[in-house]
PDB file of N, CA and C in Angstrom:
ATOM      1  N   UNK A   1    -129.868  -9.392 -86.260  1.00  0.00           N
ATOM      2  CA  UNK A   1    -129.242  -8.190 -85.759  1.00  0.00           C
ATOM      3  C   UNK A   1    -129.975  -7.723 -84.502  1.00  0.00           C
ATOM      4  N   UNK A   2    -129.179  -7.219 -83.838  1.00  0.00           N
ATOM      5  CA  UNK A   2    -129.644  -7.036 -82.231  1.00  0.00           C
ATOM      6  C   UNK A   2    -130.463  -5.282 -82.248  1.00  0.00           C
ATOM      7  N   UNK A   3    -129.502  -4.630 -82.805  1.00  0.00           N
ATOM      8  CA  UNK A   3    -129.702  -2.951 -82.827  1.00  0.00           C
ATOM      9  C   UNK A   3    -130.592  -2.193 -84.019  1.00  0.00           C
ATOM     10  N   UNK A   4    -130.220  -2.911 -85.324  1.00  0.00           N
ATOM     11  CA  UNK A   4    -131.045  -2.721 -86.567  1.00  0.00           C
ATOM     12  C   UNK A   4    -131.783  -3.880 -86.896  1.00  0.00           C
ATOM     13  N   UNK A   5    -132.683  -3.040 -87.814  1.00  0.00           N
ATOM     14  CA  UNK A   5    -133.881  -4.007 -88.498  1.00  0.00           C
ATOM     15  C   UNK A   5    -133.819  -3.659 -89.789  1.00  0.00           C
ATOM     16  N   UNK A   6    -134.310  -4.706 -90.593  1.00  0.00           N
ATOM     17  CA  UNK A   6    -134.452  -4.176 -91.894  1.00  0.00           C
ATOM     18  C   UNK A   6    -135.455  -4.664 -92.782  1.00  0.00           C
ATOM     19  N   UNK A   7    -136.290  -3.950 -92.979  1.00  0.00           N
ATOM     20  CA  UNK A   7    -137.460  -4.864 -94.032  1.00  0.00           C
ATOM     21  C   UNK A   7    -137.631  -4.006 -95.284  1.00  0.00           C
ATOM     22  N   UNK A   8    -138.460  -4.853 -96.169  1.00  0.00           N
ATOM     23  CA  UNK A   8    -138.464  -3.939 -97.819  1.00  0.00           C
ATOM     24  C   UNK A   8    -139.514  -4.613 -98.303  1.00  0.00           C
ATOM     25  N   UNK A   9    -140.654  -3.127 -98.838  1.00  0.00           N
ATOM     26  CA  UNK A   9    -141.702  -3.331 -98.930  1.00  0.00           C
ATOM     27  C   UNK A   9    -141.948  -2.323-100.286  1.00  0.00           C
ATOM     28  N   UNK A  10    -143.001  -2.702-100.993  1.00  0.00           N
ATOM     29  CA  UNK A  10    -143.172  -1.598-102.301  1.00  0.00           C
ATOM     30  C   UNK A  10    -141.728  -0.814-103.148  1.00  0.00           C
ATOM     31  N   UNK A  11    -140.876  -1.786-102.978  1.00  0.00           N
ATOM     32  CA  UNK A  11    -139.505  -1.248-103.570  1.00  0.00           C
ATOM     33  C   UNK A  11    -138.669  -0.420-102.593  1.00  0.00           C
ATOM     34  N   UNK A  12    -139.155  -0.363-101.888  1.00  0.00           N
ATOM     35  CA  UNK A  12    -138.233   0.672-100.464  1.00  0.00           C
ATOM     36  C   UNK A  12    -137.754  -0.240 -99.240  1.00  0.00           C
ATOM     37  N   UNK A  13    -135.886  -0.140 -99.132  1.00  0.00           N
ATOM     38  CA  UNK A  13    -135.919  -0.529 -98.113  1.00  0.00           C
ATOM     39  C   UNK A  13    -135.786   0.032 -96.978  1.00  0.00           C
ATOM     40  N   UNK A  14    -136.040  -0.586 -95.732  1.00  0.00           N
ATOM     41  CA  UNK A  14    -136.119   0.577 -94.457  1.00  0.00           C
ATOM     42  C   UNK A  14    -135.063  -0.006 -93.666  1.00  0.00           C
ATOM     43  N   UNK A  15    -134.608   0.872 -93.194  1.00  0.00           N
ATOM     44  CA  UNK A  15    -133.075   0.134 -92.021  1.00  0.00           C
ATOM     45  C   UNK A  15    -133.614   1.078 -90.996  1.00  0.00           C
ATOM     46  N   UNK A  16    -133.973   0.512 -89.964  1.00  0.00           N
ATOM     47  CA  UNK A  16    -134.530   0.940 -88.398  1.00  0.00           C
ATOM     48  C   UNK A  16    -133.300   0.994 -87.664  1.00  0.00           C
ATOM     49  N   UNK A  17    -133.044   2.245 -86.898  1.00  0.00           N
ATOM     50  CA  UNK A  17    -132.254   1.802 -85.716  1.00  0.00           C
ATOM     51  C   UNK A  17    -133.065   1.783 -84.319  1.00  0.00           C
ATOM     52  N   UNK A  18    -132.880   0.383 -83.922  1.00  0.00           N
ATOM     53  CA  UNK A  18    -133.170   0.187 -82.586  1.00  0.00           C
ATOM     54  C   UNK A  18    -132.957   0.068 -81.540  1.00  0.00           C
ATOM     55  N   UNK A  19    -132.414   1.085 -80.925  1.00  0.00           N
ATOM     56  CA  UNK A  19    -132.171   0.917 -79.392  1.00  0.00           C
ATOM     57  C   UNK A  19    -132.316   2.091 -78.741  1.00  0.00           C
ATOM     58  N   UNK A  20    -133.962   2.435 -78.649  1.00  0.00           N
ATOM     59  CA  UNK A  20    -134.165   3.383 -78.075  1.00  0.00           C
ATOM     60  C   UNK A  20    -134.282   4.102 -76.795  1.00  0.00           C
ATOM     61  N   UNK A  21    -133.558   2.683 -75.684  1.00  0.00           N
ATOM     62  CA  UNK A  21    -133.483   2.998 -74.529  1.00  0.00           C
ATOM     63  C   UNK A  21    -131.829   3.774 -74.212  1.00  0.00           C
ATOM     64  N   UNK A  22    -131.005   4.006 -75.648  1.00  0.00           N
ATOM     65  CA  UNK A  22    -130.217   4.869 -75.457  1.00  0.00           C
ATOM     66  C   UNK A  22    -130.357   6.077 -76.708  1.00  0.00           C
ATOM     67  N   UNK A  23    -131.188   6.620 -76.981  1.00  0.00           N
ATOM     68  CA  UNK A  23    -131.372   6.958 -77.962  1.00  0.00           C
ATOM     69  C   UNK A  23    -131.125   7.179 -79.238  1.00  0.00           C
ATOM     70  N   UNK A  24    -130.659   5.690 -79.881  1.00  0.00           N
ATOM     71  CA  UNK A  24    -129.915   5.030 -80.789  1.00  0.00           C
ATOM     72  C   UNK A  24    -128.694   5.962 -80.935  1.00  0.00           C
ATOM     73  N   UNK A  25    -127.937   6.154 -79.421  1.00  0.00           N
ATOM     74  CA  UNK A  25    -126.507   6.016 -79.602  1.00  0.00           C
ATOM     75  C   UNK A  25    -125.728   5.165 -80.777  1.00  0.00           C
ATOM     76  N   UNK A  26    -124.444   5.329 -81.081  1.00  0.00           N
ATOM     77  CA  UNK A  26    -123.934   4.687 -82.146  1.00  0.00           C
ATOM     78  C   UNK A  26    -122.712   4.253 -81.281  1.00  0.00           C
ATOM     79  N   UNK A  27    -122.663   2.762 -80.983  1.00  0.00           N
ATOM     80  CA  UNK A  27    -121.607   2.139 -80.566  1.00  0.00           C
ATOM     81  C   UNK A  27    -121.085   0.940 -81.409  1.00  0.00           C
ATOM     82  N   UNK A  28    -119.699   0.405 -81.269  1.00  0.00           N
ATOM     83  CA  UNK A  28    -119.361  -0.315 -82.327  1.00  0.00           C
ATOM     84  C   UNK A  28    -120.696  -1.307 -82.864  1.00  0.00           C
ATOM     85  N   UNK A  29    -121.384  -2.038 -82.292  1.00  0.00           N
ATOM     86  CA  UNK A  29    -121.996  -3.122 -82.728  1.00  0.00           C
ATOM     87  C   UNK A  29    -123.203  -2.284 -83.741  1.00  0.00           C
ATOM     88  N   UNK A  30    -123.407  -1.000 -83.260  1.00  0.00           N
ATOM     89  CA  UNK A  30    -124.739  -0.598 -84.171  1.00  0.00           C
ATOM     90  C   UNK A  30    -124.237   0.216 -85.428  1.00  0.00           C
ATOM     91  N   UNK A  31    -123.062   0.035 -85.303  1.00  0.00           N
ATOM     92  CA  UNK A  31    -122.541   0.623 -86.893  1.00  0.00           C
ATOM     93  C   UNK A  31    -122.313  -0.752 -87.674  1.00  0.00           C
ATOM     94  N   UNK A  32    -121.602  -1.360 -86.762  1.00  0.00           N
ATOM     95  CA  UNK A  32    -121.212  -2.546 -87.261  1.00  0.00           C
ATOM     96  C   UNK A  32    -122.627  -3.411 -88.445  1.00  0.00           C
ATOM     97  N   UNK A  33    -123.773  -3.253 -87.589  1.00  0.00           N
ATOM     98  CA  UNK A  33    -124.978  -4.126 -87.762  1.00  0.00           C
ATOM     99  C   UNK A  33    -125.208  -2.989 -88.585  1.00  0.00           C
ATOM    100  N   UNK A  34    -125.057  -1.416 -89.285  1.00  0.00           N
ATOM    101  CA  UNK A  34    -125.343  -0.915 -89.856  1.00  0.00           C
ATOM    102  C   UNK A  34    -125.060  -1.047 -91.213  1.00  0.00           C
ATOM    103  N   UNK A  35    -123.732  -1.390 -90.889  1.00  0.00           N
ATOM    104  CA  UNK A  35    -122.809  -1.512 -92.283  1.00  0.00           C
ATOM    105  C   UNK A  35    -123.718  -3.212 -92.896  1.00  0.00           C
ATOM    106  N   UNK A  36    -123.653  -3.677 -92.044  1.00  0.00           N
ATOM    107  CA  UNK A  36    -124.195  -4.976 -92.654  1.00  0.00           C
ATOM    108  C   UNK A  36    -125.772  -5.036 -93.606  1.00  0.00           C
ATOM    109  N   UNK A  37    -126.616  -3.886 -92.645  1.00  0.00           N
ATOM    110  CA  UNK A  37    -127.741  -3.798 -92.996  1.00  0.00           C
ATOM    111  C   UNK A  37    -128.259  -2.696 -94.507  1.00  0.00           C
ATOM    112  N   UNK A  38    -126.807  -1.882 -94.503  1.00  0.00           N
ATOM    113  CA  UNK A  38    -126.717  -1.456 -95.890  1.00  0.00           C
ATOM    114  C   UNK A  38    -126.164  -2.161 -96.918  1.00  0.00           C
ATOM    115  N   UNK A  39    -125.236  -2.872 -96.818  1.00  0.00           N
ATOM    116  CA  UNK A  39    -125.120  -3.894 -97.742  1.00  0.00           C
ATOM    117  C   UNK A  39    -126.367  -5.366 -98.184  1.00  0.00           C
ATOM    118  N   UNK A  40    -127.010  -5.510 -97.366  1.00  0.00           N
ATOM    119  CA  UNK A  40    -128.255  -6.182 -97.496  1.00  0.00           C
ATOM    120  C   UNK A  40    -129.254  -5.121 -98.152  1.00  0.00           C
ATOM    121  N   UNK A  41    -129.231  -4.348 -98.281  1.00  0.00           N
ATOM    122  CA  UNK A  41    -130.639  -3.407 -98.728  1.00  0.00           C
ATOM    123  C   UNK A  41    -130.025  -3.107 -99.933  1.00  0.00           C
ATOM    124  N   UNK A  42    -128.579  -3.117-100.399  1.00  0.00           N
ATOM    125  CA  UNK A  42    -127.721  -2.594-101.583  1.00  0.00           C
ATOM    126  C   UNK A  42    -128.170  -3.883-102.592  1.00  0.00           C
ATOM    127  N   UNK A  43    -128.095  -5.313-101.865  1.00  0.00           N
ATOM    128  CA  UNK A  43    -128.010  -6.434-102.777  1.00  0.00           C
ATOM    129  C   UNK A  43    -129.628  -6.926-102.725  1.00  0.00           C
ATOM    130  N   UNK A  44    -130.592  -6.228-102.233  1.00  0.00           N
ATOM    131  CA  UNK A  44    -131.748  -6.310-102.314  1.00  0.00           C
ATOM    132  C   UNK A  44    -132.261  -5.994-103.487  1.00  0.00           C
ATOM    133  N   UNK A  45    -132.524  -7.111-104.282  1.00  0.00           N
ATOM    134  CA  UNK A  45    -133.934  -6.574-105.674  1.00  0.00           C
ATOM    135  C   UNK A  45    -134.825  -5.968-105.611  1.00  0.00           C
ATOM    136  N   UNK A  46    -135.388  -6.679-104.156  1.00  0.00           N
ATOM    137  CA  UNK A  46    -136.583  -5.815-103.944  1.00  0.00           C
ATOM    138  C   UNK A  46    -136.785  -4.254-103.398  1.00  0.00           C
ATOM    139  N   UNK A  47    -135.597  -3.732-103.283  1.00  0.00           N
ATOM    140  CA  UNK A  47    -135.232  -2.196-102.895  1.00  0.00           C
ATOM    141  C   UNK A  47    -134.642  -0.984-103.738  1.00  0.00           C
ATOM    142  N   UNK A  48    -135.487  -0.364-103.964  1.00  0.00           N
ATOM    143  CA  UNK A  48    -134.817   0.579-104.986  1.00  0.00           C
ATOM    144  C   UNK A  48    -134.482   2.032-104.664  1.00  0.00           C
ATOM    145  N   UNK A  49    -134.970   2.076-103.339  1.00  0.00           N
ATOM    146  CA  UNK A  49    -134.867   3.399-102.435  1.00  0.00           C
ATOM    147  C   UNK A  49    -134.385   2.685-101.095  1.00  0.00           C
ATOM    148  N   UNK A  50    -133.449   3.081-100.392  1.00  0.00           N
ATOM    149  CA  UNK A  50    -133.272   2.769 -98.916  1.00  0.00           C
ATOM    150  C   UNK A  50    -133.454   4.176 -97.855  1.00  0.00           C
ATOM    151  N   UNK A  51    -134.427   4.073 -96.913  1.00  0.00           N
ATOM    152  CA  UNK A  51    -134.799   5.290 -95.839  1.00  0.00           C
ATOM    153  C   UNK A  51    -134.179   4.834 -94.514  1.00  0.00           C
ATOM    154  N   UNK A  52    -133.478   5.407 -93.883  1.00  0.00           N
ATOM    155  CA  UNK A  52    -132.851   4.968 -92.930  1.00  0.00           C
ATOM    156  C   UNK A  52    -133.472   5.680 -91.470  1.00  0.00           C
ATOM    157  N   UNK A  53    -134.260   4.993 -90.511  1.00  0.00           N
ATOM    158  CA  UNK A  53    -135.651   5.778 -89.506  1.00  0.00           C
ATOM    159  C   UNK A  53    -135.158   4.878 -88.176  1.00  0.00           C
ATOM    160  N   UNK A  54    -135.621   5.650 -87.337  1.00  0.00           N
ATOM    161  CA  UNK A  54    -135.345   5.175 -86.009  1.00  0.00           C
ATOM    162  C   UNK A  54    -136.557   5.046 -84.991  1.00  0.00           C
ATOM    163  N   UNK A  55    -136.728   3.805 -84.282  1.00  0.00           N
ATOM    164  CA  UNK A  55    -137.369   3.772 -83.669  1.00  0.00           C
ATOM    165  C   UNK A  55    -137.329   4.580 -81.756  1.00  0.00           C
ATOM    166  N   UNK A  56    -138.388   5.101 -81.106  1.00  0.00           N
ATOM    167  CA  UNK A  56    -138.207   6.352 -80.035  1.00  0.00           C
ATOM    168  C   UNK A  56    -138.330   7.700 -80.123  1.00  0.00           C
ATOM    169  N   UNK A  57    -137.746   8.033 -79.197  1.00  0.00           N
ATOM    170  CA  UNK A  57    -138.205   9.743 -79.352  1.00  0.00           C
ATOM    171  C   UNK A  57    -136.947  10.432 -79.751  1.00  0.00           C
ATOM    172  N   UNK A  58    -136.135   9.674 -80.370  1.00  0.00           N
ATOM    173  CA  UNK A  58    -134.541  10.712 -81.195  1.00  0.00           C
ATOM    174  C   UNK A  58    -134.273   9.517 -82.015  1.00  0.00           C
ATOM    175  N   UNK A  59    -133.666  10.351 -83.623  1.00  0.00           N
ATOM    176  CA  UNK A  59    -133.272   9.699 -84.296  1.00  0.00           C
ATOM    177  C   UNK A  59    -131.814   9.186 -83.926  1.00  0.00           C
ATOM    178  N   UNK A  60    -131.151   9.631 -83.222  1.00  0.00           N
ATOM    179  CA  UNK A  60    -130.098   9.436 -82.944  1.00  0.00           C
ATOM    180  C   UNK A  60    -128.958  10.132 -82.261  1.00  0.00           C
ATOM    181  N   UNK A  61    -128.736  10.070 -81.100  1.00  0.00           N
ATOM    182  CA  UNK A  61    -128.027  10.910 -80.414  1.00  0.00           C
ATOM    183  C   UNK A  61    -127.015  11.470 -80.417  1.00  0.00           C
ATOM    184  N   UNK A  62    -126.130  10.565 -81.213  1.00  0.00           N
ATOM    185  CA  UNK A  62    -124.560  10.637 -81.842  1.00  0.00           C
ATOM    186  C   UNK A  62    -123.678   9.362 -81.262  1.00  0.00           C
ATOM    187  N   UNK A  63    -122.429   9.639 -80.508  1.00  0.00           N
ATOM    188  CA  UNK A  63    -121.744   8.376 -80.145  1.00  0.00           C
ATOM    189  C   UNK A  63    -121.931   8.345 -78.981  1.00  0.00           C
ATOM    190  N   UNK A  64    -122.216   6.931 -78.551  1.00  0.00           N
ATOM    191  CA  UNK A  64    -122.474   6.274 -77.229  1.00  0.00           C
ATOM    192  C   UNK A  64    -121.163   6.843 -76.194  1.00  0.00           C
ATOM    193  N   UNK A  65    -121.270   7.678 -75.432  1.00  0.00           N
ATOM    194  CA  UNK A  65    -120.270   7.896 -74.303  1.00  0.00           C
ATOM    195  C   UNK A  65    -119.808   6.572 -73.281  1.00  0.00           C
ATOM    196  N   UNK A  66    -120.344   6.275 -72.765  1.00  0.00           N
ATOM    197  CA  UNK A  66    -120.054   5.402 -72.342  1.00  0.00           C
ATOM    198  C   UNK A  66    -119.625   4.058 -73.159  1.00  0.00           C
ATOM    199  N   UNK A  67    -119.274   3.871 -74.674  1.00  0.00           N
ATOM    200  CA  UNK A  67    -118.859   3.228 -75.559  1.00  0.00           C
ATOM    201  C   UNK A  67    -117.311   3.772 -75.407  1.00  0.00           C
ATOM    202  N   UNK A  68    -117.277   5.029 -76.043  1.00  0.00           N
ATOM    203  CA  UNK A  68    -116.204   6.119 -76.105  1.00  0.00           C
ATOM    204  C   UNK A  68    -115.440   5.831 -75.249  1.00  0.00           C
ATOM    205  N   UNK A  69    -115.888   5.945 -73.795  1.00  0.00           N
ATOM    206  CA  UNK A  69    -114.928   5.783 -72.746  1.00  0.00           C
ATOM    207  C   UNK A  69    -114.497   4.512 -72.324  1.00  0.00           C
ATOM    208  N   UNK A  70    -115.050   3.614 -72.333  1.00  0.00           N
ATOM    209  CA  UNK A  70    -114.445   2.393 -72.686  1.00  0.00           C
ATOM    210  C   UNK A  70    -113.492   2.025 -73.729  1.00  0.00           C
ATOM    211  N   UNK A  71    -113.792   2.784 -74.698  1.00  0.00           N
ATOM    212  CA  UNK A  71    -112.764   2.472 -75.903  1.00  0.00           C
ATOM    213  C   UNK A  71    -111.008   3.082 -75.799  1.00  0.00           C
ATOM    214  N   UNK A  72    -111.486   4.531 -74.915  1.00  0.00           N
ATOM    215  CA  UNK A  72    -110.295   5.483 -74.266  1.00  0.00           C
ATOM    216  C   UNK A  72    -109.778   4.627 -73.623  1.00  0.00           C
ATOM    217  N   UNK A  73    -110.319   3.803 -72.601  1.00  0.00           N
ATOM    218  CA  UNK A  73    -109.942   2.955 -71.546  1.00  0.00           C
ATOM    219  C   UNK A  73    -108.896   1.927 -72.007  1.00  0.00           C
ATOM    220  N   UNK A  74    -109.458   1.702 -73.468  1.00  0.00           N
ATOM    221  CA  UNK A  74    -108.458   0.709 -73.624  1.00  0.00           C
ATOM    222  C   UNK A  74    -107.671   1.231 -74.398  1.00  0.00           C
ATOM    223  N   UNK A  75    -107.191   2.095 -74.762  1.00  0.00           N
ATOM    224  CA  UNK A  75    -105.726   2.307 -75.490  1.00  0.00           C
ATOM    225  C   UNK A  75    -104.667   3.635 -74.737  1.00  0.00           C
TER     226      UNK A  75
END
């Protein structure tokens, strides 16, 4: 995965969002890689808690504008 990470340690798994040079804006691919990365931490044995943390100085900005408007663009 390009945007998330995911590792699991002491029974906890962690789903990172990474892309802090937009301040983990949410554009299709990082939901996309989100959805994937919660279903991996769901079918994880080794996870019995999932914390969901972001790497940078914002957890998350909301939706990528410049995603948005591209997406306007096309319909």
């Amino acid at each position: 995965m390009k945007y998330i990470q995911y590792s699991a340690a002491n029974r906890i798994g962690y789903i990172t969002l990474n892309r802090p040079d937009k301040r983990n804006a949410l554009n299709f691919e990082v939901v996309s890689e989100l959805k994937k990365a919660f279903t991996t931490a769901a079918d994880d044995e080794n996870a019995k808690v999932i914390v969901l943390k972001a790497n940078g100085k914002a957890f998350c900005a909301g939706a990528d504008l410049a995603y948005l408007q591209q997406y306007d663009s096309m319909n």
